[in-house]
Protein backbone atom coordinates (compact mmCIF):
# COMPACT_ATOMS: atom_id res chain seq x y z
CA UNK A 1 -24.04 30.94 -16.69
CA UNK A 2 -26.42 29.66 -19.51
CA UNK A 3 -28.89 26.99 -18.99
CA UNK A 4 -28.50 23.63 -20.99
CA UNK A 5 -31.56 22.58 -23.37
CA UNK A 6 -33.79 20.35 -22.76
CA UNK A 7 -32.60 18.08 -25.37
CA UNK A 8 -29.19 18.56 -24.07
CA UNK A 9 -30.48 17.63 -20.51
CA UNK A 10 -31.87 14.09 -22.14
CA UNK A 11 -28.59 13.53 -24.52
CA UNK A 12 -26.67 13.57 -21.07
CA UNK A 13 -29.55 11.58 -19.22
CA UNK A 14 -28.87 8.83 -21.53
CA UNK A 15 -25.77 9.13 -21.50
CA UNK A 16 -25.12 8.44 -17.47
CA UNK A 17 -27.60 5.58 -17.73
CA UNK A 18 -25.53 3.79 -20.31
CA UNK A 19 -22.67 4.07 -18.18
CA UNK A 20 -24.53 2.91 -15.17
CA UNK A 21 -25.73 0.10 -17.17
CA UNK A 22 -22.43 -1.03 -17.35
CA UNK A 23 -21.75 -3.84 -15.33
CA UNK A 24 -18.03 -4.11 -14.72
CA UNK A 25 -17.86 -0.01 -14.31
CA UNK A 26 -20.56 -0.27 -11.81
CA UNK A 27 -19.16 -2.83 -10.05
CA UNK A 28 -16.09 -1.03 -9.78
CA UNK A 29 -17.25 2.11 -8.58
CA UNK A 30 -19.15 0.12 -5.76
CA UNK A 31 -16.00 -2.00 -4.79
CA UNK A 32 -13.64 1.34 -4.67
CA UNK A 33 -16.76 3.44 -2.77
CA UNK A 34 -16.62 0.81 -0.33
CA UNK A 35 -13.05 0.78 -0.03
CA UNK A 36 -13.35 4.74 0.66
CA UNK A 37 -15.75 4.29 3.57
CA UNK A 38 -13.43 1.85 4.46
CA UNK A 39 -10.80 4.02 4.52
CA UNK A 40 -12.93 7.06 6.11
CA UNK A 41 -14.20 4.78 9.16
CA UNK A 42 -10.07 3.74 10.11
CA UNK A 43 -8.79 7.41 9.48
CA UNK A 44 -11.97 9.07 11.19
CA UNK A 45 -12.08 6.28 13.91
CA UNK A 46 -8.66 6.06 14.61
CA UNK A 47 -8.37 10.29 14.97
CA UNK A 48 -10.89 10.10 17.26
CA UNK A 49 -9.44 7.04 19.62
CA UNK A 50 -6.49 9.72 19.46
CA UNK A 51 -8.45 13.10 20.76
CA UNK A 52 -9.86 11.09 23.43
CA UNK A 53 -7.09 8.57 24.89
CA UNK A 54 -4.55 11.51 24.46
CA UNK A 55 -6.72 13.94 26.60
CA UNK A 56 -7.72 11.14 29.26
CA UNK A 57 -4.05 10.16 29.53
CA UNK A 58 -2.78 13.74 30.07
CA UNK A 59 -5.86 14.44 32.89
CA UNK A 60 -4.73 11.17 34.22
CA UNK A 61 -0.84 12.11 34.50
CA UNK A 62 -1.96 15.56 36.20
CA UNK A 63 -1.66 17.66 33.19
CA UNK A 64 -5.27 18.34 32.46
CA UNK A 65 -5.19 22.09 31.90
CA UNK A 66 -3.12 20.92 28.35
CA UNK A 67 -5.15 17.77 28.19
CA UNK A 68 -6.75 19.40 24.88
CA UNK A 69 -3.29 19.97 23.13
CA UNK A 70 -2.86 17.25 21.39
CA UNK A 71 -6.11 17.77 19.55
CA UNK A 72 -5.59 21.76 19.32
CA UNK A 73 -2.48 20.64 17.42
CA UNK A 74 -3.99 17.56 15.29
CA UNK A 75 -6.31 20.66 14.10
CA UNK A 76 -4.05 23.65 13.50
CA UNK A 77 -1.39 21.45 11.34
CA UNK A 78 -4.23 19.50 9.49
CA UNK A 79 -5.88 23.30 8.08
CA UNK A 80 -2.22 23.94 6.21
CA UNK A 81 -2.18 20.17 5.20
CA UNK A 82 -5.87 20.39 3.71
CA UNK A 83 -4.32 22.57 1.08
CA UNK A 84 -1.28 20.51 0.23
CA UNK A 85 -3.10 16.93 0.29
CA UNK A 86 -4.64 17.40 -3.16
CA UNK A 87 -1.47 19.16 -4.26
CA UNK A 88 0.18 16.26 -3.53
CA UNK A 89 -1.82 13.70 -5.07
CA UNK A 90 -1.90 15.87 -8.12
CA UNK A 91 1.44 15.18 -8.23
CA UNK A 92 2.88 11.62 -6.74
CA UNK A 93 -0.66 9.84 -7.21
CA UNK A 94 -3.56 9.95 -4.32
CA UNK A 95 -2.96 6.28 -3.39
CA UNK A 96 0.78 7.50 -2.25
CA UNK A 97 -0.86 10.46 -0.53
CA UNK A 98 -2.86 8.06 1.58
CA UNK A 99 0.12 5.61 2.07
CA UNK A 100 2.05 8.80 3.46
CA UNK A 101 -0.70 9.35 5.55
CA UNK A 102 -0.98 5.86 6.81
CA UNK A 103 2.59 5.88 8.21
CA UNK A 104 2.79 8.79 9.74
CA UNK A 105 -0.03 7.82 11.53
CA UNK A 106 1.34 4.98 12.31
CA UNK A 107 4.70 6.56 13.46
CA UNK A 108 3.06 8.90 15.53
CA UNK A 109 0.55 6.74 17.74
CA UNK A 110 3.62 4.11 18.35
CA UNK A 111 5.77 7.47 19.61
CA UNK A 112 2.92 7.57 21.65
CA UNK A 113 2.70 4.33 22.93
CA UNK A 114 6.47 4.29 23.89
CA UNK A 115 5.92 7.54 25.87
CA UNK A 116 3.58 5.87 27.62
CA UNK A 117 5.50 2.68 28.05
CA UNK A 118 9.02 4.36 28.67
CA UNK A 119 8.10 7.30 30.95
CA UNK A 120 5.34 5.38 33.74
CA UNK A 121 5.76 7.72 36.63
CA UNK A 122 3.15 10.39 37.42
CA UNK A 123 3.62 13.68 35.61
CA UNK A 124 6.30 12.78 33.62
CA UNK A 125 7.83 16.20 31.30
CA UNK A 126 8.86 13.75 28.85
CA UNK A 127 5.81 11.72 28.03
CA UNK A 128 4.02 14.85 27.97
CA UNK A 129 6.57 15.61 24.92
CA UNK A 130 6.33 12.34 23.09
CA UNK A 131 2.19 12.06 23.40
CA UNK A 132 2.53 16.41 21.73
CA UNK A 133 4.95 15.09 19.54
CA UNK A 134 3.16 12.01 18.15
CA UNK A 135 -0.44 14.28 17.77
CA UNK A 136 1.71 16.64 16.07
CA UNK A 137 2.60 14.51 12.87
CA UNK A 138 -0.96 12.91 12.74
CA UNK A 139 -2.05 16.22 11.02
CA UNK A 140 -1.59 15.18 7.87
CA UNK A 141 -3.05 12.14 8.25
CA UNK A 142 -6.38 13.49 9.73
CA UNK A 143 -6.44 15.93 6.63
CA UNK A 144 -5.84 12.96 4.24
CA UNK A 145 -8.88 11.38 5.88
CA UNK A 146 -11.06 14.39 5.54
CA UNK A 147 -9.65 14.40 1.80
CA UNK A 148 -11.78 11.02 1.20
CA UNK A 149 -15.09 13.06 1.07
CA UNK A 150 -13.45 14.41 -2.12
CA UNK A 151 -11.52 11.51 -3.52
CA UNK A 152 -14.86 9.95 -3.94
CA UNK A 153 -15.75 11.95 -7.28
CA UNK A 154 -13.36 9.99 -8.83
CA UNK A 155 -15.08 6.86 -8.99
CA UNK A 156 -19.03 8.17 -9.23
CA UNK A 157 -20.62 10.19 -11.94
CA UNK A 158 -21.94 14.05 -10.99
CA UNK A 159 -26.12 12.55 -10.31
CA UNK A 160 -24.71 9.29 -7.92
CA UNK A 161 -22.18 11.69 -6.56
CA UNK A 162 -24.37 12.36 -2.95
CA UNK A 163 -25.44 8.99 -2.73
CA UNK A 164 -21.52 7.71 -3.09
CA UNK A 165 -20.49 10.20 -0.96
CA UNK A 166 -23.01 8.64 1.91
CA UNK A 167 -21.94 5.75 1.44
CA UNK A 168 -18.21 6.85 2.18
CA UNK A 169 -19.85 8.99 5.62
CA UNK A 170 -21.69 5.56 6.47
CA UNK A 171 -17.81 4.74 7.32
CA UNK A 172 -17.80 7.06 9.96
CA UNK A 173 -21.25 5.54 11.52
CA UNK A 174 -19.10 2.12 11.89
CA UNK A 175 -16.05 3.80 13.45
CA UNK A 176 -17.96 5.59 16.00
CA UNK A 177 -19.15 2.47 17.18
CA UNK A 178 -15.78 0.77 16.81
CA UNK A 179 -13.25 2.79 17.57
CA UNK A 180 -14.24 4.65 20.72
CA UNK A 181 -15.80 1.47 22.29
CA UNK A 182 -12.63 -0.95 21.22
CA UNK A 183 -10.27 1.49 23.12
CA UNK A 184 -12.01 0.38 26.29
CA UNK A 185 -11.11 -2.99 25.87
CA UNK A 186 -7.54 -1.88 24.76
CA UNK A 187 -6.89 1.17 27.39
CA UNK A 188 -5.42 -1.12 30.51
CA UNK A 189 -4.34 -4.10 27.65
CA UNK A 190 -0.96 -3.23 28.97
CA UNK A 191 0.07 -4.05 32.70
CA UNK A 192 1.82 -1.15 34.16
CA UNK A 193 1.52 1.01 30.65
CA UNK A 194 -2.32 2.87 31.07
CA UNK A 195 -3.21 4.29 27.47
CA UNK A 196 -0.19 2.26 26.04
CA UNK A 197 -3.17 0.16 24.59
CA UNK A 198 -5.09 2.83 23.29
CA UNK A 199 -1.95 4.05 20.93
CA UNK A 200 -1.33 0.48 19.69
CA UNK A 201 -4.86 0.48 18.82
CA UNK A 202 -4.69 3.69 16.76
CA UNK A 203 -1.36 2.29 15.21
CA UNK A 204 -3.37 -0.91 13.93
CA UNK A 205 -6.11 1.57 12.74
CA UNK A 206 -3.45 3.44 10.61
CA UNK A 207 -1.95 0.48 9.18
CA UNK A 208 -5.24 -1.18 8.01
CA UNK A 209 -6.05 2.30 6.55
CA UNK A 210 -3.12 2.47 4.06
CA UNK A 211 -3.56 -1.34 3.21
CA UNK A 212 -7.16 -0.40 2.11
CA UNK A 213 -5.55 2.50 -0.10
CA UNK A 214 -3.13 0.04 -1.81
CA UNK A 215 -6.64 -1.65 -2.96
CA UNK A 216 -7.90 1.35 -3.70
CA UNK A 217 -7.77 1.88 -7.74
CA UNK A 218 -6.71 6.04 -7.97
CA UNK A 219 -5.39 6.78 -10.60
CA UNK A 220 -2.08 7.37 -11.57
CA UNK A 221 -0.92 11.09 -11.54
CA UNK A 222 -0.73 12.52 -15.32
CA UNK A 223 2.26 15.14 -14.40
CA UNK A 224 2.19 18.61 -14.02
CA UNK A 225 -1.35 20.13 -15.03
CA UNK A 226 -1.76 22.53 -17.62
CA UNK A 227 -2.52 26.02 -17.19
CA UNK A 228 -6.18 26.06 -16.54
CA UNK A 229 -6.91 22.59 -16.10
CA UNK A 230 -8.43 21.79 -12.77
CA UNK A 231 -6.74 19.49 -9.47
CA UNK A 232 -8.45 16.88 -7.93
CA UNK A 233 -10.05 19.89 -5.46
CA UNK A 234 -11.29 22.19 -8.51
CA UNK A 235 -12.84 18.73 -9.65
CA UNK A 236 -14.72 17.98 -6.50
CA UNK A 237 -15.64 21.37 -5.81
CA UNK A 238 -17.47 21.49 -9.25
CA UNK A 239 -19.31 18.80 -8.76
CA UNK A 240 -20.49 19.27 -5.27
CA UNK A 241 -20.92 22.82 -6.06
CA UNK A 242 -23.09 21.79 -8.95
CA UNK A 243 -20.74 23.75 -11.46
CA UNK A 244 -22.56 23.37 -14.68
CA UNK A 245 -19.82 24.54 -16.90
CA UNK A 246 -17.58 21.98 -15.27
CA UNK A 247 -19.32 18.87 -17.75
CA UNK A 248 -19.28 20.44 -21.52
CA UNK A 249 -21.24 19.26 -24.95
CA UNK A 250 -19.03 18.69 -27.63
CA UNK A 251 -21.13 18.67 -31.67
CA UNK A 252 -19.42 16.37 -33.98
CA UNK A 253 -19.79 17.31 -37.62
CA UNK A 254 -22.28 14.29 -38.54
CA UNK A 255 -24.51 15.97 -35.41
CA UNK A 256 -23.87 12.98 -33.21
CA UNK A 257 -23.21 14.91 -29.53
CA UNK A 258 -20.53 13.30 -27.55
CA UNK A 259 -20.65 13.61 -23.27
CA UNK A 260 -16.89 14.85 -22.57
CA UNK A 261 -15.15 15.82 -19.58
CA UNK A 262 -13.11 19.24 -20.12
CA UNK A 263 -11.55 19.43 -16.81
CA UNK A 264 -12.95 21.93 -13.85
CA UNK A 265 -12.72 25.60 -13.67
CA UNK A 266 -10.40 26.93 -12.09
CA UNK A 267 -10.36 27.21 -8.40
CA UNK A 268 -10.29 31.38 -8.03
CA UNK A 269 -12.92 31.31 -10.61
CA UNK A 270 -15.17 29.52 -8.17
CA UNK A 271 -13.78 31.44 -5.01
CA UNK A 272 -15.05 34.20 -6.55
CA UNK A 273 -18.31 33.16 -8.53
CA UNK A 274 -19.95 30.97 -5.70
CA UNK A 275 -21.20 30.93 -2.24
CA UNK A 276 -17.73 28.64 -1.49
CA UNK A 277 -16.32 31.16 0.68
CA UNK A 278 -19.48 31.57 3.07
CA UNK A 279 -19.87 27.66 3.05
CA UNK A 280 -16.12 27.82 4.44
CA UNK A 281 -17.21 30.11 7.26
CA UNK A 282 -20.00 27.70 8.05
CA UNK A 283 -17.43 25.04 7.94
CA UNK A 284 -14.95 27.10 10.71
CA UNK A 285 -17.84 27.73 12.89
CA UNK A 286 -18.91 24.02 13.31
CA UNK A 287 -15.22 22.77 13.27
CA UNK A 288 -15.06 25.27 16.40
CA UNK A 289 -17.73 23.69 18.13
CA UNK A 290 -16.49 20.11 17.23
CA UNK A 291 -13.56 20.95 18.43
CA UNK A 292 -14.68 23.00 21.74
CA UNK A 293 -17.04 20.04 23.00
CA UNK A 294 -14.30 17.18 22.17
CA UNK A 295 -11.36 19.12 23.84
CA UNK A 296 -13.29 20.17 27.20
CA UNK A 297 -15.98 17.61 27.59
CA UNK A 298 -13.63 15.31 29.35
CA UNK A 299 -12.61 17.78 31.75
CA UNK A 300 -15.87 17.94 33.50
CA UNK A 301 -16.58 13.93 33.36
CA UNK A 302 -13.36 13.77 35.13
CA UNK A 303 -13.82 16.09 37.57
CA UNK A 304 -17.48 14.60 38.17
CA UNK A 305 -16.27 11.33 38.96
CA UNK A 306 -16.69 9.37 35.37
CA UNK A 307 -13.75 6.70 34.57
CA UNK A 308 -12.15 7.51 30.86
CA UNK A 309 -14.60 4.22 29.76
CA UNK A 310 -17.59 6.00 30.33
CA UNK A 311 -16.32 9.35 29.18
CA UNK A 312 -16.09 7.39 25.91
CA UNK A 313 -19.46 6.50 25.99
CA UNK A 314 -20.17 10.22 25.18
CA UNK A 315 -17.64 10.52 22.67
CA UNK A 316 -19.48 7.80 20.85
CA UNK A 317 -23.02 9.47 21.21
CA UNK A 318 -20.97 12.35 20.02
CA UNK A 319 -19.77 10.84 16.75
CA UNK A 320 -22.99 9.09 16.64
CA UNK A 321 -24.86 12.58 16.15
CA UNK A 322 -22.08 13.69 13.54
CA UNK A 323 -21.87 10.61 11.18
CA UNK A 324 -25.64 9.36 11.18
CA UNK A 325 -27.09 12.55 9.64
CA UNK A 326 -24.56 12.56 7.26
CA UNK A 327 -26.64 9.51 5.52
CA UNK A 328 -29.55 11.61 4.50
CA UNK A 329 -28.19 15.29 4.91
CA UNK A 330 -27.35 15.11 1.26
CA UNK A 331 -31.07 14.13 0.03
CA UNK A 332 -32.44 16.58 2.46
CA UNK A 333 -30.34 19.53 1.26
CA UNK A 334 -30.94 18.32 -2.65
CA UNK A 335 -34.66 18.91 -1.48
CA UNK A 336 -35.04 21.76 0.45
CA UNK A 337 -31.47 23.90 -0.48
CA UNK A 338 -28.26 24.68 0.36
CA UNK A 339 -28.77 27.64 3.11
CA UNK A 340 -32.36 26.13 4.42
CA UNK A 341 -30.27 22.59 5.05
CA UNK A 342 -27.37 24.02 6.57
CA UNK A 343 -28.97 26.68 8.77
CA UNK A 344 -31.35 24.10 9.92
CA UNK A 345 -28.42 21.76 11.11
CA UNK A 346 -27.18 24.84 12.88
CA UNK A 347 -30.49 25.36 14.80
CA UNK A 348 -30.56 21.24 15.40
């Protein structure tokens, strides 16, 4: 992979400060950045209301020994969706994407809440069903939320690019303070319905998070892509994966350089010519201790005496200590590297 000259380097330097320069473009990237964290607090926020009210409600109802279903399924379907989410947007437009997501997350909390509210006594087969079944569809949503990390190189050039994207993660800071601690105000909101609350809650969460998507200006989808051209993921990837060939300099005739975008490479091209596919095993291996410590951590409070409110106490530290190094993880890794950063975080 060649190097680009120096005078290349300043052509382009001078090229992203004009842009930044530019009020209105500036201003717009800020407004749709904090429309994304916006976005990323409800969708992040409202998942995790979900893994927790679903779990308590299930221990609660004498079926603790599945109380970590609903999240074991929110998981599994969400890996398959990962992969069709930018597909998708590709091809209907990522502000659709997110508008899907929205209802079905709306759909499936208020299948939730009607379990809840339907099926009151103890141990009940068929609440059981309709709390599984309304996890199930919120898959895709919880993939379209994880999505927003990416959907966030639309709107910031390559240099602002880990700066924007903390600003999107400082969206998850909010939600772990909002979400978890709102659902003990909403968890016995219902006489006669326990968790009934909790799922309305989630519902609202949803909703809020497509009507921030509406205001969200993605662009349009341009059709099927051409052979070679990248998706919305090859883009992302080549930024975050500082892919130098993914910007190009174009040499007019008159020796006036232009800044161009040429579209990314393609995405077996970096499978196979970056450390992508080792940073995706790092990526399993903390998703399985996210997930491990969510799913089984309420067992034990539960069986120790704690009420579901202060089990969601430590749900919030817990989000807490996954959102709030996200703010400077970026800088720190631009610093020190890739594999120091993230082995570091490992050992932390």
């Amino acid at each position: 992979m060649e190097t680009a000259s120096p005078s290349r380097k300043r052509r382009r330097a001078r090229h992203d400060e004009e842009e930044l320069d530019d009020t209105p473009g500036t201003r717009r990237m800020y407004k749709n950045i904090a429309l994304l964290s916006g976005m990323w607090g409800l969708g992040l926020g409202a998942a995790f209301v979900q893994i927790s009210s679903s779990a308590f409600c299930l221990i609660d109802n004498g079926y603790g020994s599945v109380s970590s279903a609903p999240l074991g399924l929110i998981m599994l379907l969400s890996s398959p969706c990962a992969v069709v989410v930018p597909r998708l947007a590709n091809g209907m437009g990522e502000r659709k994407v997110f508008v899907l997501a929205s209802a079905l997350g709306v759909a499936g909390s208020l299948v939730q809440m009607a379990g809840t509210m339907v099926f009151r006594e103890h141990g009940s087969a068929a609440q059981l069903a309709m709390i599984l079944a309304g996890a199930s569809v919120q898959g895709f949503t919880y993939a379209s939320s994880n999505n927003l990390r990416f959907a966030v190189a639309r709107f910031s050039p390559p240099e602002f690019l880990p700066t924007a994207t903390a600003l999107v993660l400082f969206g998850g800071v909010v939600s772990s303070l909002f979400g978890p601690l709102l659902s003990n105000v909403t968890r016995y909101m219902i006489p006669g319905a326990d968790y009934a609350g909790n799922f309305l809650q989630i519902a609202l969460l949803y909703f809020l998070f497509g009507v921030l998507a509406k205001l969200t200006d993605f662009e349009e989808p341009v059709g099927k892509r051409s052979k070679g051209e990248g998706d919305e993921v090859d883009r992302a990837l080549g930024m975050l994966l500082d892919d130098s060939d993914y910007r190009r300099m174009e040499e007019e005739e008159d020796d006036n350089d232009e800044y161009i975008e040429v579209g990314a490479r393609p995405l077996s091209e970096i499978l196979i010519k970056t450390d992508l596919p080792l940073l995706t095993l790092f990526q399993c291996l903390s998703y399985n201790i996210m997930a491990l410590y969510m799913s089984q951590v309420p067992l034990p409070l539960d069986a120790l005496g704690y009420t579901p409110n202060q089990g969601t106490l430590v749900i919030t530290a817990h989000m807490l200590g996954m959102f709030v190094p996200g703010l400077v993880s970026g800088r720190i890794i631009g610093r020190v590297g890739i594999w120091t950063g993230t082995c570091a975080g490992f050992l932390v």
